[in-house]
C-alpha atoms as a PDB file:
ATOM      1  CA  UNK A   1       5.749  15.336  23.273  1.00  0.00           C
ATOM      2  CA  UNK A   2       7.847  13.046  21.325  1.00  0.00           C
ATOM      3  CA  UNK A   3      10.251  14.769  18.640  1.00  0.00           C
ATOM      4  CA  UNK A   4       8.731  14.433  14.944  1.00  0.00           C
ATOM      5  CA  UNK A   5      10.365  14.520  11.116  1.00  0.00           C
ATOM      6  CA  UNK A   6       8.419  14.950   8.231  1.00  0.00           C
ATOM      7  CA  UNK A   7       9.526  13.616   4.941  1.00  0.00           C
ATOM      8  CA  UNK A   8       7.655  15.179   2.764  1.00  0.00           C
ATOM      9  CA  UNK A   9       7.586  14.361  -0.878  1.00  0.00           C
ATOM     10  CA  UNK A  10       7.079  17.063  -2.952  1.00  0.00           C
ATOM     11  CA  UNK A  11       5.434  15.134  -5.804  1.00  0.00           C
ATOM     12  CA  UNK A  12       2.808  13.524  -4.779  1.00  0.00           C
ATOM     13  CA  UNK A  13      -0.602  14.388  -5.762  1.00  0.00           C
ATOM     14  CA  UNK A  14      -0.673  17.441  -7.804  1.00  0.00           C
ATOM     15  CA  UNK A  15       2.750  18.051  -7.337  1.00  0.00           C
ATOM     16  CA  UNK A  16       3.319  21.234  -4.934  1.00  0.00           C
ATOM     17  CA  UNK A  17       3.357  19.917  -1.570  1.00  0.00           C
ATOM     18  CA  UNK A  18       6.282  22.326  -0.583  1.00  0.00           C
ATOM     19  CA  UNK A  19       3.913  25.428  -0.421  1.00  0.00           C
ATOM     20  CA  UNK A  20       2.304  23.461   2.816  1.00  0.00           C
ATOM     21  CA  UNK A  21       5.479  23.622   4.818  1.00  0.00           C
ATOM     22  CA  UNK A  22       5.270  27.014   6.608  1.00  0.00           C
ATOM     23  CA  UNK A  23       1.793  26.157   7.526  1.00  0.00           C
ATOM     24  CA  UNK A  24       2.949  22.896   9.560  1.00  0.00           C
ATOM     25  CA  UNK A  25       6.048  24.173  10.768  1.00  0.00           C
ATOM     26  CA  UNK A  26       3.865  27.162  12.531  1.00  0.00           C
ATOM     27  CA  UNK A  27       1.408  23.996  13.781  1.00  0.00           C
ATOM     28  CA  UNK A  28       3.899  22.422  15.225  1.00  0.00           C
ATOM     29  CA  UNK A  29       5.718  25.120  16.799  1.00  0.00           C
ATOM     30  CA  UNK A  30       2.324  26.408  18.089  1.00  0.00           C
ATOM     31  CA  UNK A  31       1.719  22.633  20.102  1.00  0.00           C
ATOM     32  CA  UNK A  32       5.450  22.762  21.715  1.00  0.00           C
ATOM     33  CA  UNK A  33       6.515  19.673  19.442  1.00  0.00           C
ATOM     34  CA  UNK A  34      10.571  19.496  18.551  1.00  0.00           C
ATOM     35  CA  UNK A  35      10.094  19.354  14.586  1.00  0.00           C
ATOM     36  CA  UNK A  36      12.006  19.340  11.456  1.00  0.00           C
ATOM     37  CA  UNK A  37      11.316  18.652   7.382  1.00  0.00           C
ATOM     38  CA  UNK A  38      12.779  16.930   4.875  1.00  0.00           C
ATOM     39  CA  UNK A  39      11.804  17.120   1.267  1.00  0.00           C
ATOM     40  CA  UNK A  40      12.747  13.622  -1.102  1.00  0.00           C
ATOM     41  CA  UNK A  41      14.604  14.551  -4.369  1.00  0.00           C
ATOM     42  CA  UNK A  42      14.106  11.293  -5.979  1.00  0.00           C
ATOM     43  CA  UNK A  43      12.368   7.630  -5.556  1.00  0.00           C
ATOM     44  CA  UNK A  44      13.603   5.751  -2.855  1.00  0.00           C
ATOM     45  CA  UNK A  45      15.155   9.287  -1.161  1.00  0.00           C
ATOM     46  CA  UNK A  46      12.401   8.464   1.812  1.00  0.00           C
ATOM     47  CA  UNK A  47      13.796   5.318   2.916  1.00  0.00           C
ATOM     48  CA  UNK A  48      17.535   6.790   3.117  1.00  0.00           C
ATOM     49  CA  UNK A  49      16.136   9.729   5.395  1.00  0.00           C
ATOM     50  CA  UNK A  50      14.122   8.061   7.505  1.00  0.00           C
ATOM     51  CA  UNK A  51      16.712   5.223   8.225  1.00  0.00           C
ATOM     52  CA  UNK A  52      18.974   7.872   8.949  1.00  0.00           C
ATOM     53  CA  UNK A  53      16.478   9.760  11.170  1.00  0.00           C
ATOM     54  CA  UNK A  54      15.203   6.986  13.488  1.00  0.00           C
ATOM     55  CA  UNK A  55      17.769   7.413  16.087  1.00  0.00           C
ATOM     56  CA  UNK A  56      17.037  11.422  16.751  1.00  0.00           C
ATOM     57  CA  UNK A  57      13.435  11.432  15.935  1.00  0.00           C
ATOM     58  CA  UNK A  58      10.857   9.206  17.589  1.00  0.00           C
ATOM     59  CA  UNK A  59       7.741   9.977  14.977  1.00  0.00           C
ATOM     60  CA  UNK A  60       8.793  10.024  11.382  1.00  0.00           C
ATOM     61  CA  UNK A  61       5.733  11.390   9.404  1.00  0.00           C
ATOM     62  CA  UNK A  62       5.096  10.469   5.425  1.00  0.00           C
ATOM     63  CA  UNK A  63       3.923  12.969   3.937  1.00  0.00           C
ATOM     64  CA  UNK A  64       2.665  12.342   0.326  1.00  0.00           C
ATOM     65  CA  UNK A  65       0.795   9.150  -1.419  1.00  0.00           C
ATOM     66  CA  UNK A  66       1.439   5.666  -0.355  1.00  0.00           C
ATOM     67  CA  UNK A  67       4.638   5.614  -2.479  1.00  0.00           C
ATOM     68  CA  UNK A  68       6.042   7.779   0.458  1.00  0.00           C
ATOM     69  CA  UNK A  69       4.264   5.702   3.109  1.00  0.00           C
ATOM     70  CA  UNK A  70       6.245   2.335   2.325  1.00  0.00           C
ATOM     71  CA  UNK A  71       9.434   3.925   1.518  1.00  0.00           C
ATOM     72  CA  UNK A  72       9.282   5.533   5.080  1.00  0.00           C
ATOM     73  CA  UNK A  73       7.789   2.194   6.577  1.00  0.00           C
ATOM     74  CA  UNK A  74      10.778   0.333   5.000  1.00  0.00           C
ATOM     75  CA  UNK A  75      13.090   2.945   6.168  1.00  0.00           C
ATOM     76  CA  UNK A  76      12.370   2.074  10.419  1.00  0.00           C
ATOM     77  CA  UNK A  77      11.071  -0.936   9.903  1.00  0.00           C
ATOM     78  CA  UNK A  78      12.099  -3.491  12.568  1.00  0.00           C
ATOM     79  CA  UNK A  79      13.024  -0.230  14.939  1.00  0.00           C
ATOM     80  CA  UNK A  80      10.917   1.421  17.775  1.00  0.00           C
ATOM     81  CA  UNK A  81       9.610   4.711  15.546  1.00  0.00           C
ATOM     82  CA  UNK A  82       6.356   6.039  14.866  1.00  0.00           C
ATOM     83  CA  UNK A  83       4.667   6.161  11.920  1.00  0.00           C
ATOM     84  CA  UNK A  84       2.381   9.060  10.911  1.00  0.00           C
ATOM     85  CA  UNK A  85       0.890  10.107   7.574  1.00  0.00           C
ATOM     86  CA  UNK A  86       0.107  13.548   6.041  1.00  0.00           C
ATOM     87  CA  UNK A  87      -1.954  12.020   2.909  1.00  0.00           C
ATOM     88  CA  UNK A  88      -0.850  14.562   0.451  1.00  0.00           C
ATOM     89  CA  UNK A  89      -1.012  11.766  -2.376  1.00  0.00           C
ATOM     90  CA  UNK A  90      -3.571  10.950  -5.259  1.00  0.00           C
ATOM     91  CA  UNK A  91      -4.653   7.597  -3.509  1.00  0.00           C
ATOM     92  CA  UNK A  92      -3.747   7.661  -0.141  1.00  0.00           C
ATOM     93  CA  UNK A  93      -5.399   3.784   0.406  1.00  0.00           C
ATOM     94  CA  UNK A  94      -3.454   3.130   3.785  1.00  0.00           C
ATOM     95  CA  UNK A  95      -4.461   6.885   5.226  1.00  0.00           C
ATOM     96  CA  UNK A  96      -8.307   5.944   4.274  1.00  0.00           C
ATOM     97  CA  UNK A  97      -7.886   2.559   6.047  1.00  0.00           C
ATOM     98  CA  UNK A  98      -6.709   4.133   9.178  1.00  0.00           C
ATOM     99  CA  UNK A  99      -9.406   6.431   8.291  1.00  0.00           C
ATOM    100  CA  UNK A 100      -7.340   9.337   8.611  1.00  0.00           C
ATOM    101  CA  UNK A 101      -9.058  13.301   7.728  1.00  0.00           C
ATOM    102  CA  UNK A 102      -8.873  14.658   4.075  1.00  0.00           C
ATOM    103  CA  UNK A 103      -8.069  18.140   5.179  1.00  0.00           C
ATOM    104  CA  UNK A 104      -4.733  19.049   6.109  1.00  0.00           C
ATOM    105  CA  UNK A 105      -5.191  20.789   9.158  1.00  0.00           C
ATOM    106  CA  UNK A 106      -7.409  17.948  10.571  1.00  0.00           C
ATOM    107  CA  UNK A 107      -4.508  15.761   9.427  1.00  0.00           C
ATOM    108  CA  UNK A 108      -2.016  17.999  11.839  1.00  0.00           C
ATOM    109  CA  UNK A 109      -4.119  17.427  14.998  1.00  0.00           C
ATOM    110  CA  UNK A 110      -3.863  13.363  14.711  1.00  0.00           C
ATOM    111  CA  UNK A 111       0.014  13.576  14.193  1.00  0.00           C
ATOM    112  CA  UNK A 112       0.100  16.243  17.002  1.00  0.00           C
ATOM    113  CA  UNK A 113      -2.123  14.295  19.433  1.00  0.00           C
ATOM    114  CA  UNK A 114       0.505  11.674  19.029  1.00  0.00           C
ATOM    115  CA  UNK A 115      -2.008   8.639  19.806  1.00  0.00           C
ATOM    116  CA  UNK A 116       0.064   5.166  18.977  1.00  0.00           C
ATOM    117  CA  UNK A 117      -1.248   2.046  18.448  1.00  0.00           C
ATOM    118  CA  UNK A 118       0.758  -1.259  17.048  1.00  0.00           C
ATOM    119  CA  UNK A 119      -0.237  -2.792  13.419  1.00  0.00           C
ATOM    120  CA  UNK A 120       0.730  -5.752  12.097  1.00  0.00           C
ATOM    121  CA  UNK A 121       3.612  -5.253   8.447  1.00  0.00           C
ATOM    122  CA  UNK A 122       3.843  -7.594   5.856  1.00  0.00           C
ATOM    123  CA  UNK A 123       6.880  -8.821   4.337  1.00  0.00           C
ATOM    124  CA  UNK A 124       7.337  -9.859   0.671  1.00  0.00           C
ATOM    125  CA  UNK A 125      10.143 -11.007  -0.901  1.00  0.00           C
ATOM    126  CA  UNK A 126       9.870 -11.679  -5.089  1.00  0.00           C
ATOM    127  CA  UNK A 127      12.475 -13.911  -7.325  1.00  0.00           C
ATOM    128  CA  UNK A 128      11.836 -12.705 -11.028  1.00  0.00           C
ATOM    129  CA  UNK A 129      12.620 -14.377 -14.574  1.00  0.00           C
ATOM    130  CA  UNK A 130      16.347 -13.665 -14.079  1.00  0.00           C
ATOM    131  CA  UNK A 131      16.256 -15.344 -10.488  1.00  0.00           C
ATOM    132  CA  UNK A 132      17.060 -12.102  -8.704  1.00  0.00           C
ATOM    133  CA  UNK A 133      15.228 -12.052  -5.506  1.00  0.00           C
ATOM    134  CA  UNK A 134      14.225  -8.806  -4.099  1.00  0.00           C
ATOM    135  CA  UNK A 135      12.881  -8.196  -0.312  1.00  0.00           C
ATOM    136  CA  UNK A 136      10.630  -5.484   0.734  1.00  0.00           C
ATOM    137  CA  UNK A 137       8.265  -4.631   3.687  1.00  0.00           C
ATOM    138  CA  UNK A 138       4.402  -3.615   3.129  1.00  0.00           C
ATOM    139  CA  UNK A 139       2.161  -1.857   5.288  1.00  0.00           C
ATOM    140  CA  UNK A 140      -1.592  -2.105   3.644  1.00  0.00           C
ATOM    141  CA  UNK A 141      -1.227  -4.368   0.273  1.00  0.00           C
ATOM    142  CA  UNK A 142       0.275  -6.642  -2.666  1.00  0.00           C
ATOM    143  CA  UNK A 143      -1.165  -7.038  -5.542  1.00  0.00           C
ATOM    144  CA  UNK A 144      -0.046  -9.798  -8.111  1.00  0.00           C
ATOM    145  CA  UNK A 145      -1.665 -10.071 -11.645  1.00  0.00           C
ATOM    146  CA  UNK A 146      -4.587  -7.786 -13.459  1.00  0.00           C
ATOM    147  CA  UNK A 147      -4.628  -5.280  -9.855  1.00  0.00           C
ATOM    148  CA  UNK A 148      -0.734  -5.047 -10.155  1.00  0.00           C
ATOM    149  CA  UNK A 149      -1.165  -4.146 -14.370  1.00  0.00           C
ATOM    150  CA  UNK A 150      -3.561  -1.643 -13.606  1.00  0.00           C
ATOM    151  CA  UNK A 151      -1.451   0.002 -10.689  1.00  0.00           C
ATOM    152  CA  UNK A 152       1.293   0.332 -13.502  1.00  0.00           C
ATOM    153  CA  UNK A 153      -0.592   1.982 -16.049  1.00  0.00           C
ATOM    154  CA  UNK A 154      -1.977   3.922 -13.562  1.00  0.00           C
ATOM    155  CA  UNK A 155       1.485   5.890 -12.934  1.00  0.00           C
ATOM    156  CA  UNK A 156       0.629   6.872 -16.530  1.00  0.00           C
ATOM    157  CA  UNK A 157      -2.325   8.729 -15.951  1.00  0.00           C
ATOM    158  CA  UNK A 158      -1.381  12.047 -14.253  1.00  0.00           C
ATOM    159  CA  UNK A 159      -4.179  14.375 -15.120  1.00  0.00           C
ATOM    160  CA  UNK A 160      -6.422  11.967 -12.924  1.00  0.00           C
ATOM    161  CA  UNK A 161      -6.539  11.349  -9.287  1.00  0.00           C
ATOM    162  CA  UNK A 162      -7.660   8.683  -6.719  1.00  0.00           C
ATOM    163  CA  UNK A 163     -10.153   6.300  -7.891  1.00  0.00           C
ATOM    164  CA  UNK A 164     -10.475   8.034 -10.872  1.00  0.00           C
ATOM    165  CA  UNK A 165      -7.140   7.285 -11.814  1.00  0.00           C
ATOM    166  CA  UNK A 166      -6.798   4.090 -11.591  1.00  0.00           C
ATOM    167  CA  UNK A 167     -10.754   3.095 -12.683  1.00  0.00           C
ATOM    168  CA  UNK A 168      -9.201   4.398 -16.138  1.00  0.00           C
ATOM    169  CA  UNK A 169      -6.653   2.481 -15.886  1.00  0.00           C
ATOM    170  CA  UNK A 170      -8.898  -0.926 -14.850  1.00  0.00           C
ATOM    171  CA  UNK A 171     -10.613  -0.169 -17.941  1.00  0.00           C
ATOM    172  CA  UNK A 172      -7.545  -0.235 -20.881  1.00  0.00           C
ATOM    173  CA  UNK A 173      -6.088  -3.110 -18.866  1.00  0.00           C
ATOM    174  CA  UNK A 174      -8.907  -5.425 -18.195  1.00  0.00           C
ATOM    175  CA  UNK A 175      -9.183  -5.429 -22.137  1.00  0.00           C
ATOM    176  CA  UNK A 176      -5.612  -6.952 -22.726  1.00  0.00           C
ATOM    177  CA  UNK A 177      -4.600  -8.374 -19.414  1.00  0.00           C
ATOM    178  CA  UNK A 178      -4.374 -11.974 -19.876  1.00  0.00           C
ATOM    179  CA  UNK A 179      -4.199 -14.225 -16.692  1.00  0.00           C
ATOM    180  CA  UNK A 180      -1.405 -16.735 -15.712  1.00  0.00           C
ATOM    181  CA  UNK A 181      -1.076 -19.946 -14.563  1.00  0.00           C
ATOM    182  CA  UNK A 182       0.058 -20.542 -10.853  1.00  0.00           C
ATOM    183  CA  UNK A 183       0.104 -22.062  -7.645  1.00  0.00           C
ATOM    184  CA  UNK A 184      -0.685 -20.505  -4.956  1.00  0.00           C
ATOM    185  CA  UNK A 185      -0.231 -22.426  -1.258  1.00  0.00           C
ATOM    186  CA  UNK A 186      -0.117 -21.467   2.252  1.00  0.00           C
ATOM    187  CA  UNK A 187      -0.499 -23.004   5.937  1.00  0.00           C
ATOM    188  CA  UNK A 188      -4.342 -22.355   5.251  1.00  0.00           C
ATOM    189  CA  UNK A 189      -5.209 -23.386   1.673  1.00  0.00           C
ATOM    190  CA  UNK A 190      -4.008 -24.160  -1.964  1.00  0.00           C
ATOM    191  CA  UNK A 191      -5.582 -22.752  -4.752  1.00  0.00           C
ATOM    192  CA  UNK A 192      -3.717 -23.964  -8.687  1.00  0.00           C
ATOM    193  CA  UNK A 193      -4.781 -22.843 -12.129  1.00  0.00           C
ATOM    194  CA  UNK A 194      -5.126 -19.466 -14.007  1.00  0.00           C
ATOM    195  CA  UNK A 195      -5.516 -17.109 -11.435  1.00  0.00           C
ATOM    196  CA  UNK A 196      -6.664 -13.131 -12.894  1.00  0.00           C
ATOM    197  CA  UNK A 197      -5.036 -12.026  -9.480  1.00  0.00           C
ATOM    198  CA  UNK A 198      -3.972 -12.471  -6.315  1.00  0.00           C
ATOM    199  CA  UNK A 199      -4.191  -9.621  -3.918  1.00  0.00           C
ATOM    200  CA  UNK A 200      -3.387  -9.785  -0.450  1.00  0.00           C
ATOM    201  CA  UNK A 201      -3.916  -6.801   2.454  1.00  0.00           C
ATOM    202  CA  UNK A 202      -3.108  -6.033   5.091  1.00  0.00           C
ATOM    203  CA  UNK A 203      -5.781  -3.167   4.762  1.00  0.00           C
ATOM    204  CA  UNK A 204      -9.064  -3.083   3.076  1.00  0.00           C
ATOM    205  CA  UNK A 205      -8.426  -1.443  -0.086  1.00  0.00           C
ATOM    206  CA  UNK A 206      -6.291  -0.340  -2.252  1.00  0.00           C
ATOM    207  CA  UNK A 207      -6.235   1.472  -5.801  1.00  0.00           C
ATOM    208  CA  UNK A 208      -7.768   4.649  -4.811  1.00  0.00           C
ATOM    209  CA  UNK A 209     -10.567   2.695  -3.698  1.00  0.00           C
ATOM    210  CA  UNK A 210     -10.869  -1.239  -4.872  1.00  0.00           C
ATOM    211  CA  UNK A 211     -11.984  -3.360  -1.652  1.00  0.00           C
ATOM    212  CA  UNK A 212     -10.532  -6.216  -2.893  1.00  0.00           C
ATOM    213  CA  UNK A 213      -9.823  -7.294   1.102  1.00  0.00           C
ATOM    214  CA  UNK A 214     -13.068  -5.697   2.518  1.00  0.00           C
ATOM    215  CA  UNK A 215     -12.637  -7.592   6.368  1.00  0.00           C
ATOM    216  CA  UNK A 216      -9.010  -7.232   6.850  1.00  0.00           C
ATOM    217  CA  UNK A 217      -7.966  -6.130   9.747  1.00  0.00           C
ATOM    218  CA  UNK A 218      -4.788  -4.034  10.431  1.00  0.00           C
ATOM    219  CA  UNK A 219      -3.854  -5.987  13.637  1.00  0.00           C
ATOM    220  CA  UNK A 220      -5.176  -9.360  13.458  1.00  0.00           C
ATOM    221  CA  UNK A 221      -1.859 -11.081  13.023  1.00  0.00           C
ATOM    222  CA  UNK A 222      -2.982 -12.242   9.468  1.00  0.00           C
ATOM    223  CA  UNK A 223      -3.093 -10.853   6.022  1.00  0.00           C
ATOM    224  CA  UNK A 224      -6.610 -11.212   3.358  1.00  0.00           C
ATOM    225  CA  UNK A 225      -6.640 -12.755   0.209  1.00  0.00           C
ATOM    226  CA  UNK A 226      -8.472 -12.321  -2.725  1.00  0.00           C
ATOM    227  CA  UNK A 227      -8.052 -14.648  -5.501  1.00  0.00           C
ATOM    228  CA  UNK A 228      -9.796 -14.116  -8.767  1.00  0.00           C
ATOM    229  CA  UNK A 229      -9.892 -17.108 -11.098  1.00  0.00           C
ATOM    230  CA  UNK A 230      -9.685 -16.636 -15.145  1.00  0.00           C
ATOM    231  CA  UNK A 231     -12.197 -14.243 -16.268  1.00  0.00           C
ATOM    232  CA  UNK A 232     -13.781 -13.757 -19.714  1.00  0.00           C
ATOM    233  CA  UNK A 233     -14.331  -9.367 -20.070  1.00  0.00           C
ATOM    234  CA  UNK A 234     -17.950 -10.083 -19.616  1.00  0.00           C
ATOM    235  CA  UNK A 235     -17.305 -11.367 -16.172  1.00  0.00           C
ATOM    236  CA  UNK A 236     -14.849  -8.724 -15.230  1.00  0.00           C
ATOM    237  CA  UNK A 237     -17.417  -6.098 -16.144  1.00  0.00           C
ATOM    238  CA  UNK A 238     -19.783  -8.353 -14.775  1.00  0.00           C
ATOM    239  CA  UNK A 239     -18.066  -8.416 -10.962  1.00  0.00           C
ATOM    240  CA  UNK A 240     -16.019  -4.721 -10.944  1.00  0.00           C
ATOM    241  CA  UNK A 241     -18.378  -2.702  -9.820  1.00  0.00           C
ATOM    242  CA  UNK A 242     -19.086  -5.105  -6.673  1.00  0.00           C
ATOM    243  CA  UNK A 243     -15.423  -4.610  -5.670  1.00  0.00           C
ATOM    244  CA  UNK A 244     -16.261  -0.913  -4.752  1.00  0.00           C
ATOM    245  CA  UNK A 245     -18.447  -1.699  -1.974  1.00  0.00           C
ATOM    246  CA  UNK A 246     -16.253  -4.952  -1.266  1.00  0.00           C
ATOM    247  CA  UNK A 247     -19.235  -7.279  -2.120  1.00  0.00           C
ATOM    248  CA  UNK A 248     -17.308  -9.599  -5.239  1.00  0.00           C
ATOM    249  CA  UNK A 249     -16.799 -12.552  -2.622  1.00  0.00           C
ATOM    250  CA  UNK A 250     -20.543 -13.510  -3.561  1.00  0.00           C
ATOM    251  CA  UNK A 251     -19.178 -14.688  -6.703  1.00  0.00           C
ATOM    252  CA  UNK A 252     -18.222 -18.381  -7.246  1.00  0.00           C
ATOM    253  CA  UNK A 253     -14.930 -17.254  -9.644  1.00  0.00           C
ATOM    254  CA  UNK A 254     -14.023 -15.343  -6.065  1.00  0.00           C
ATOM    255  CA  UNK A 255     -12.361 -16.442  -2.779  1.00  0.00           C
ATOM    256  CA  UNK A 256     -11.632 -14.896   0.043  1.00  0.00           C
ATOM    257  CA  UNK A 257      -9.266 -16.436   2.101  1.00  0.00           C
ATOM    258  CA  UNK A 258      -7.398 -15.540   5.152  1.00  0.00           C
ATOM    259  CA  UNK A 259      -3.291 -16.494   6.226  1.00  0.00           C
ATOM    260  CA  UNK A 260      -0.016 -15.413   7.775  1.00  0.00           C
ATOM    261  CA  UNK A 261       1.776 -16.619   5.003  1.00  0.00           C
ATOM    262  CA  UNK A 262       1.564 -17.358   0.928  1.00  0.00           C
ATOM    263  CA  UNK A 263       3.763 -18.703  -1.460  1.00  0.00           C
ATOM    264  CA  UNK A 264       3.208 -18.147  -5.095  1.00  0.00           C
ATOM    265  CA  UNK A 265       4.650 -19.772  -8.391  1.00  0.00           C
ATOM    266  CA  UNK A 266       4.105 -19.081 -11.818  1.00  0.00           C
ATOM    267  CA  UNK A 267       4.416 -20.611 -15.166  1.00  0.00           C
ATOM    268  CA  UNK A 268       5.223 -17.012 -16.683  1.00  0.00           C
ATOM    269  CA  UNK A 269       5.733 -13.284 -15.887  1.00  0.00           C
ATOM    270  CA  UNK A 270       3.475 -11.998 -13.506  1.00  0.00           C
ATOM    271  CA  UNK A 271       4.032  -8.029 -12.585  1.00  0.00           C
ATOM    272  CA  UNK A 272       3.698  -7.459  -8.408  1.00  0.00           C
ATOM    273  CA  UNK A 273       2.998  -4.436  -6.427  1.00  0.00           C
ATOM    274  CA  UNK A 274       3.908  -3.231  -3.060  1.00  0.00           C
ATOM    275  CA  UNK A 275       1.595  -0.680  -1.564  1.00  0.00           C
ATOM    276  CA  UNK A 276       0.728   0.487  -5.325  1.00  0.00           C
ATOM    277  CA  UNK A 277       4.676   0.558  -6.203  1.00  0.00           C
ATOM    278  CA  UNK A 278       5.932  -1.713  -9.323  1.00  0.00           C
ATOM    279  CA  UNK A 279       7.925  -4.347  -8.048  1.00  0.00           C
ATOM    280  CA  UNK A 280       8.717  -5.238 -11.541  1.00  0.00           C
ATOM    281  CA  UNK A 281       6.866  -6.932 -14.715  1.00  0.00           C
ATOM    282  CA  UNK A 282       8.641 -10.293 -14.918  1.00  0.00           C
ATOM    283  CA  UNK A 283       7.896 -12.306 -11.428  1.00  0.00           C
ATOM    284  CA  UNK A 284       7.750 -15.941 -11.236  1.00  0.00           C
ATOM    285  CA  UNK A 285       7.830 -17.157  -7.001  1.00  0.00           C
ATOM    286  CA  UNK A 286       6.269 -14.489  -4.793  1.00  0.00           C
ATOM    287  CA  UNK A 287       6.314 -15.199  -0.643  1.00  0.00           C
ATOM    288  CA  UNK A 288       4.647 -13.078   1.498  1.00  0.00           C
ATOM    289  CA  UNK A 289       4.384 -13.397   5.334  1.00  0.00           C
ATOM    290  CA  UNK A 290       2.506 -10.824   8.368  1.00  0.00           C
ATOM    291  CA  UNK A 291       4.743  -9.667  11.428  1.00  0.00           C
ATOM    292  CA  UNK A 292       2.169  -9.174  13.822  1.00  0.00           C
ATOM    293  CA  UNK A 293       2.334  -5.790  15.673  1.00  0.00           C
ATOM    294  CA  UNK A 294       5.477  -5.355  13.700  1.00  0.00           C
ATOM    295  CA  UNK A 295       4.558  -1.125  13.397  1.00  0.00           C
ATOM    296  CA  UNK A 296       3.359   1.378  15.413  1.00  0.00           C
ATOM    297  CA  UNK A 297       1.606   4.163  13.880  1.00  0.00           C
ATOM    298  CA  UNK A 298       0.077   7.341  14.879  1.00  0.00           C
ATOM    299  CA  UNK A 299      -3.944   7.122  14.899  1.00  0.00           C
ATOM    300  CA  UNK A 300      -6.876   9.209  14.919  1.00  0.00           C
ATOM    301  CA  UNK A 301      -8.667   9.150  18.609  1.00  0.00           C
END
């Protein structure tokens, strides 16, 4: 059995993921599995650990929201680990894609079971209003516009969970959000004009629970895209409650398109984020590109 670190960070979710330690460290002792823990003290803690982990541990396990899950995925990206989740989060999108159990001990048997399969990673690299560029890898979605917004205000909202959480936030942000001009190309389409976003997954959802990208496959060697042209509020109310069950791509101000690769350019400040992490308010060229089978993650059987 291969040798396993958790980084496990105690904030996620309701905020006391620490009292679950003794309970795994006795699971994994129990299945003959070399283990350790390491709990993150502050954002961006997971990447450091799990960069410095990769050469004596060949799982590395993110335990927490998907926050933790792309700070460990940029932290061995490009290296032979593992990835495995313990969603201990309030969304925990990427765990639900790979359709991963609810309950922690259920959880436990996937990551101890140690089934691997490869998964194709995004890349995304973002040049703001100051012309700083900033680089960062993605494992299930980016979001660019009105999704992005409400994944920011959601950080807010701390009372509230899941879809919950960020359905409260959709609703005080679709009320102000105003839409941007752009351009969006890649080596499959074009697509110009006030776009209300732009998401793009890897997975099918995101948000707690949105299917903006309902047929995207983890390991097709492409990434989804959902572009939503200008909206009035009418329309927006109009269309939400389709993107719950993934059916908004029956709408005309919809497209769904599919790519390896996207380039967008704005007029004006657009905010972007990276598996439901701000990467910053003030965007203007956003490229984003699939490495096909560039992760390997535990899965359930």
């Amino acid at each position: 059995m291969l040798p396993t670190l958790l980084i496990l960070n105690p904030r996620s979710g309701r905020g006391n993921n620490e009292k679950h330690i003794p309970v795994i460290r006795e699971f994994f002792k129990a299945k003959g599995i070399v283990f350790d823990v390491q709990v993150t003290t502050c954002p961006g803690d997971a990447v450091r650990i799990a960069s410095e982990a990769k050469k004596n541990y060949a799982i590395i396990v993110a335990g927490g929201g998907d926050g933790t899950v792309n700070e460990v995925v940029n932290g061995i990206a490009g290296s032979n680990n593992v990835l495995g989740i313990l969603p201990l989060g309030s969304g925990n999108d990427f765990a639900n894609v790979l359709s991963y159990p609810k309950k922690l001990h259920d959880s436990l048997q996937i990551l101890t079971r140690q089934h691997i399969k490869s998964i194709d990673l995004g890349l995304i690299e973002v040049i703001n209003s100051k012309l700083e560029k900033t680089a960062k890898y993605f494992i299930n979605a980016v979001g660019i516009g009105l999704d992005a917004q409400v994944a920011y205000e959601a950080k807010k909202i701390y009372w509230a969970r899941g879809l919950t959480k960020y359905a409260l936030a959709a609703v005080k942000v679709i009320a102000q959000y105003r839409a941007e001009s752009s351009f969006v190309t890649s080596s499959e389409f074009e697509s110009a004009g006030k776009h209300l976003l732009i998401s793009i997954g890897n997975g099918k959802s995101s948000g707690g629970g949105f299917y903006l990208t309902p047929d995207a496959a983890l390991d097709d060697g492409h990434l989804d895209v959902c572009l939503a042209k200008d909206l009035s509020i009418l329309n927006i109310l109009k269309i939400f409650p389709f993107v719950f069950v993934g059916k908004h791509g029956r709408f005309a101000q919809i497209a769904i398109k599919r790519t390896k690769d996207l380039v967008v350019k704005t007029h004006g400040d657009v905010p972007v984020h990276v598996d439901g992490e701000m990467m910053g308010l003030d965007n203007r060229e956003i490229h984003v590109s699939v490495i096909p089978n560039g992760m390997s993650v535990l899965m359930p059987l």
